[in-house]
N, C-alpha and C. Protein backbone atom coordinates (compact mmCIF):
# COMPACT_ATOMS: atom_id res chain seq x y z
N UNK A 1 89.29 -63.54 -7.52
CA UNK A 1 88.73 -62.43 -8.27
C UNK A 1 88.83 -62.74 -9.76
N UNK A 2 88.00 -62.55 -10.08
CA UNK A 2 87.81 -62.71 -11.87
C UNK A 2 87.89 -61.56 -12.69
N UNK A 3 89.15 -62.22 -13.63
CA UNK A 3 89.84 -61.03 -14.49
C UNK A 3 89.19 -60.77 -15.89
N UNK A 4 89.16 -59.83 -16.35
CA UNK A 4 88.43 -59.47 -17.38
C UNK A 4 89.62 -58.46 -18.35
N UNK A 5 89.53 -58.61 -19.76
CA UNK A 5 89.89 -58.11 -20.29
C UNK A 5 89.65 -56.64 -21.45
N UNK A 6 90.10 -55.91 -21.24
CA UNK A 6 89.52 -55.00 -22.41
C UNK A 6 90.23 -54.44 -23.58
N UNK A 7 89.91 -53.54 -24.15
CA UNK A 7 91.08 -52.32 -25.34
C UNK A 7 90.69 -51.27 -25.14
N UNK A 8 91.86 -51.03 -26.15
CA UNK A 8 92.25 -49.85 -26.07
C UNK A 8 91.99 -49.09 -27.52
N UNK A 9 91.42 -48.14 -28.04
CA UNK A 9 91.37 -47.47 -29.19
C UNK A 9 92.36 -47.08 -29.98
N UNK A 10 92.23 -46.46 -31.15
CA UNK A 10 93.50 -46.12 -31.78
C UNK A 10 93.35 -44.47 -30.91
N UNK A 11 92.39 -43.78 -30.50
CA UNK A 11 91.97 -42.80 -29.34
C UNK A 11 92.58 -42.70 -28.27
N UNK A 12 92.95 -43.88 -27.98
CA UNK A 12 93.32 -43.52 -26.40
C UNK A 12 92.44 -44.35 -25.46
N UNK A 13 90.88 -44.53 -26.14
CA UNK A 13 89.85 -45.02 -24.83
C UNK A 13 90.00 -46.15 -24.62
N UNK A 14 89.44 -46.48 -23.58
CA UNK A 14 89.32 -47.92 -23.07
C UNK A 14 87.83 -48.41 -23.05
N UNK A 15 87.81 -49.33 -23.53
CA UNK A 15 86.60 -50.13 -23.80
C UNK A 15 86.49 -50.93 -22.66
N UNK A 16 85.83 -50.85 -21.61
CA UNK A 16 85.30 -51.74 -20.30
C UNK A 16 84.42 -52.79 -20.54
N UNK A 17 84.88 -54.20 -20.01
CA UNK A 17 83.74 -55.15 -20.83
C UNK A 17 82.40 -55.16 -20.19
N UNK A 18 81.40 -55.24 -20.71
CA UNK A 18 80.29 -55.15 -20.28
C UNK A 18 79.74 -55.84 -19.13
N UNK A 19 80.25 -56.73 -19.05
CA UNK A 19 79.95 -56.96 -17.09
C UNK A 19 80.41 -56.33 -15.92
N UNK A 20 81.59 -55.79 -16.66
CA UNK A 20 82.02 -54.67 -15.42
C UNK A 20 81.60 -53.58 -15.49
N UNK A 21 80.77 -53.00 -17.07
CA UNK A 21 79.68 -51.82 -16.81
C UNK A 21 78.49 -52.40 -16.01
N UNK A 22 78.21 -53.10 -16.30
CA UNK A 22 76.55 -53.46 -15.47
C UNK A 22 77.13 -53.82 -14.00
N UNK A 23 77.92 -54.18 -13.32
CA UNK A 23 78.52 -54.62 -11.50
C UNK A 23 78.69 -53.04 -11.27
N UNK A 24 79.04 -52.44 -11.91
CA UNK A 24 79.53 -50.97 -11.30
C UNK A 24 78.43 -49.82 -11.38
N UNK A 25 77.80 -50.39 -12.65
CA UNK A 25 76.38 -49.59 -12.81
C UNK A 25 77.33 -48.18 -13.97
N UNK A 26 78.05 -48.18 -14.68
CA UNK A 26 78.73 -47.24 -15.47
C UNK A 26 77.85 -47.53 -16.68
N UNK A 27 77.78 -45.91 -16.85
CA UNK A 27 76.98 -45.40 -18.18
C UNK A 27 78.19 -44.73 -18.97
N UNK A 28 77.37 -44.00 -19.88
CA UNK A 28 78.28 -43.56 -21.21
C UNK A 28 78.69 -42.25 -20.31
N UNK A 29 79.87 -41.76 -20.28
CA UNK A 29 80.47 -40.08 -19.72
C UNK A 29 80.54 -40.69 -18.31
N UNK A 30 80.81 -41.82 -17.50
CA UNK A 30 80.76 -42.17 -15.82
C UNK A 30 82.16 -41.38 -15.80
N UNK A 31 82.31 -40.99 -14.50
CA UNK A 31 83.87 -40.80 -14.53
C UNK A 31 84.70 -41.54 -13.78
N UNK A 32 86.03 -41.75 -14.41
CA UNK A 32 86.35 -42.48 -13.67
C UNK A 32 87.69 -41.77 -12.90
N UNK A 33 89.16 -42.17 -12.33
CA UNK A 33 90.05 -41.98 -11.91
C UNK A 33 91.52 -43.34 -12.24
N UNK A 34 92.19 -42.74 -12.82
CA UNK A 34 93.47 -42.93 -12.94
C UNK A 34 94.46 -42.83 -12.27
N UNK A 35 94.95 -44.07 -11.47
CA UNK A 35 96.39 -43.80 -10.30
C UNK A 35 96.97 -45.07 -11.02
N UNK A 36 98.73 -44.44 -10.72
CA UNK A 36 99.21 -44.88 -11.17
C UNK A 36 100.19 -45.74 -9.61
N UNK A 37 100.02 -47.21 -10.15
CA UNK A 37 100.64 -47.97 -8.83
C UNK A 37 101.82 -48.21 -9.24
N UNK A 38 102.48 -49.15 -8.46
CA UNK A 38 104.22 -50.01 -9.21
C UNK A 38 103.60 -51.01 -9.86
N UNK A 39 102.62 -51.36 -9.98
CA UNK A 39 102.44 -52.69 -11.06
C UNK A 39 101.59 -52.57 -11.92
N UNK A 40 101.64 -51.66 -12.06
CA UNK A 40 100.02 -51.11 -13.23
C UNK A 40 99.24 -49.79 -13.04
N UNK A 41 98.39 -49.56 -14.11
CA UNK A 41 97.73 -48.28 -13.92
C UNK A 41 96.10 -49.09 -13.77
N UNK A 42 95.59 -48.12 -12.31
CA UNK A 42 94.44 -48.80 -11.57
C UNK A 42 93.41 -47.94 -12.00
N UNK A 43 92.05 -48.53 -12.46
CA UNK A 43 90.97 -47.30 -13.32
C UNK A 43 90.35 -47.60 -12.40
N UNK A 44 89.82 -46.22 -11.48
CA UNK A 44 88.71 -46.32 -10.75
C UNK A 44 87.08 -45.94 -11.27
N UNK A 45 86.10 -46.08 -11.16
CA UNK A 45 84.82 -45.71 -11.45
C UNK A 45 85.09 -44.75 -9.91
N UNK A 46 84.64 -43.77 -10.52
CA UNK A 46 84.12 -42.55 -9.12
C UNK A 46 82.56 -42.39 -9.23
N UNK A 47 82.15 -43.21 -8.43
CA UNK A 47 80.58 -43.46 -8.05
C UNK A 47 80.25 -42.26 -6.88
N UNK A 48 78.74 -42.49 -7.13
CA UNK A 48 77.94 -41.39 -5.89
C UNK A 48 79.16 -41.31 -4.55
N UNK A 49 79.14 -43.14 -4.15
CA UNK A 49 80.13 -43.09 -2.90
C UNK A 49 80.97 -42.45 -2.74
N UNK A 50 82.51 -42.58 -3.43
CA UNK A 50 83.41 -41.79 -3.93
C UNK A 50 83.51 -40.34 -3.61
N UNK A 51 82.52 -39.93 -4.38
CA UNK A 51 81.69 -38.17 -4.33
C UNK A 51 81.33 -38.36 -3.44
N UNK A 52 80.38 -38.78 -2.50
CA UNK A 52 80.12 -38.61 -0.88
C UNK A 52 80.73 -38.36 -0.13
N UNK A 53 81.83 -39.68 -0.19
CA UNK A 53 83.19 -39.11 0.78
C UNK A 53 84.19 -38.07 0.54
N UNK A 54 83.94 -37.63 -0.42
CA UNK A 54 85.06 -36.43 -1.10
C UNK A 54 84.33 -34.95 -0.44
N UNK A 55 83.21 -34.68 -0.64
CA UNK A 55 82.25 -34.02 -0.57
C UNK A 55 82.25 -33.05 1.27
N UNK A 56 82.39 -31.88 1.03
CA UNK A 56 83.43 -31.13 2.09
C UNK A 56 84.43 -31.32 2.39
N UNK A 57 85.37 -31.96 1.66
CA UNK A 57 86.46 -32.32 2.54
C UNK A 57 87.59 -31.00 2.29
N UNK A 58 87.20 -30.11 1.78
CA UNK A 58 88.03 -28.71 1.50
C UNK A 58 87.25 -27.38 2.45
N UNK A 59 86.40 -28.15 2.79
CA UNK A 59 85.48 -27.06 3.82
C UNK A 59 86.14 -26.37 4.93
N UNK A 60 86.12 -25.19 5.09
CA UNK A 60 86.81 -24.24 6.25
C UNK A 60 88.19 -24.09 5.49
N UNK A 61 88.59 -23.92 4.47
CA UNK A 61 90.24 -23.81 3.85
C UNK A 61 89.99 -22.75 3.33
N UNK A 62 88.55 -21.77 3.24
CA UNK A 62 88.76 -20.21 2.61
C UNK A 62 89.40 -19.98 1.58
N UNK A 63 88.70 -21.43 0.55
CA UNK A 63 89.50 -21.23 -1.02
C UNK A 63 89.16 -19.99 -1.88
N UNK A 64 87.67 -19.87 -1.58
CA UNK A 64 86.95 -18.51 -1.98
C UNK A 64 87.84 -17.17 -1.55
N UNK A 65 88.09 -16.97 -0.75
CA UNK A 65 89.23 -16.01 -0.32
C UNK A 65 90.45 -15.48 -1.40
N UNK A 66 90.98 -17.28 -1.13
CA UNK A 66 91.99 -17.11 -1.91
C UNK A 66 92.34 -17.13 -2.96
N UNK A 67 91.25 -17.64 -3.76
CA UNK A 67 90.79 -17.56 -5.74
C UNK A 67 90.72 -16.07 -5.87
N UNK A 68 89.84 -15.52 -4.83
CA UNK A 68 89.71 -14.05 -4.79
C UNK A 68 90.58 -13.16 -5.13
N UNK A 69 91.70 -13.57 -3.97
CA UNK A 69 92.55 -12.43 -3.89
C UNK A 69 94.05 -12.92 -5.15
N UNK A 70 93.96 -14.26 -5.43
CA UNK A 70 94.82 -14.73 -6.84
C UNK A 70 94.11 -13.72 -8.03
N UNK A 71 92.94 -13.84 -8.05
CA UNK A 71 92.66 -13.11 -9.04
C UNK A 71 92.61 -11.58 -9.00
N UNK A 72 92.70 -11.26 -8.10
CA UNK A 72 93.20 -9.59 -7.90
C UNK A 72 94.15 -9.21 -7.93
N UNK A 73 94.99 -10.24 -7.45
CA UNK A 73 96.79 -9.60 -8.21
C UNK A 73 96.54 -10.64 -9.37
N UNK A 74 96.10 -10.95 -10.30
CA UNK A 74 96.74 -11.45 -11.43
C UNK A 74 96.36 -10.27 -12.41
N UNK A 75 94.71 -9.69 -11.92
CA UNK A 75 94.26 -8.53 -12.76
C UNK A 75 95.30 -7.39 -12.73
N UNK A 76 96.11 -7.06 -11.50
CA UNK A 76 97.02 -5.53 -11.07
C UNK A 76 98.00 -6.04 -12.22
């Protein structure tokens, strides 16, 4: 696997080198994901895929319910 290097801002951002924007297909605002392993912090791109498989996976948990009724005792 071929390693690539990038920076870091006086911001905070990370500058991705441009071949790994064009392999991943990342535009300006892509989002990505941050986990933190034992040997480093791993930046994911969260692509369509990503979101596909994520996509219902809270379905039938009656969050609507329960935002509902959080917010009815937070109003009392």
């Amino acid at each position: 696997m071929k390693k690539s290097t990038g920076k870091m801002s006086s911001k905070g951002q990370l500058i991705i080198p441009a071949e790994l924007r064009r392999e991943y297909e990342l535009q300006s605002g892509a989002p990505v994901r941050f986990e933190r392993r034992k040997e480093g912090i791993l930046v994911r791109p969260l692509t369509e895929s990503v979101i596909d498989k994520l996509h219902g996976i809270l379905e039938g948990k009656n969050l609507s319910d329960k935002i509902e009724s959080d917010l009815d005792r937070d109003i009392r």
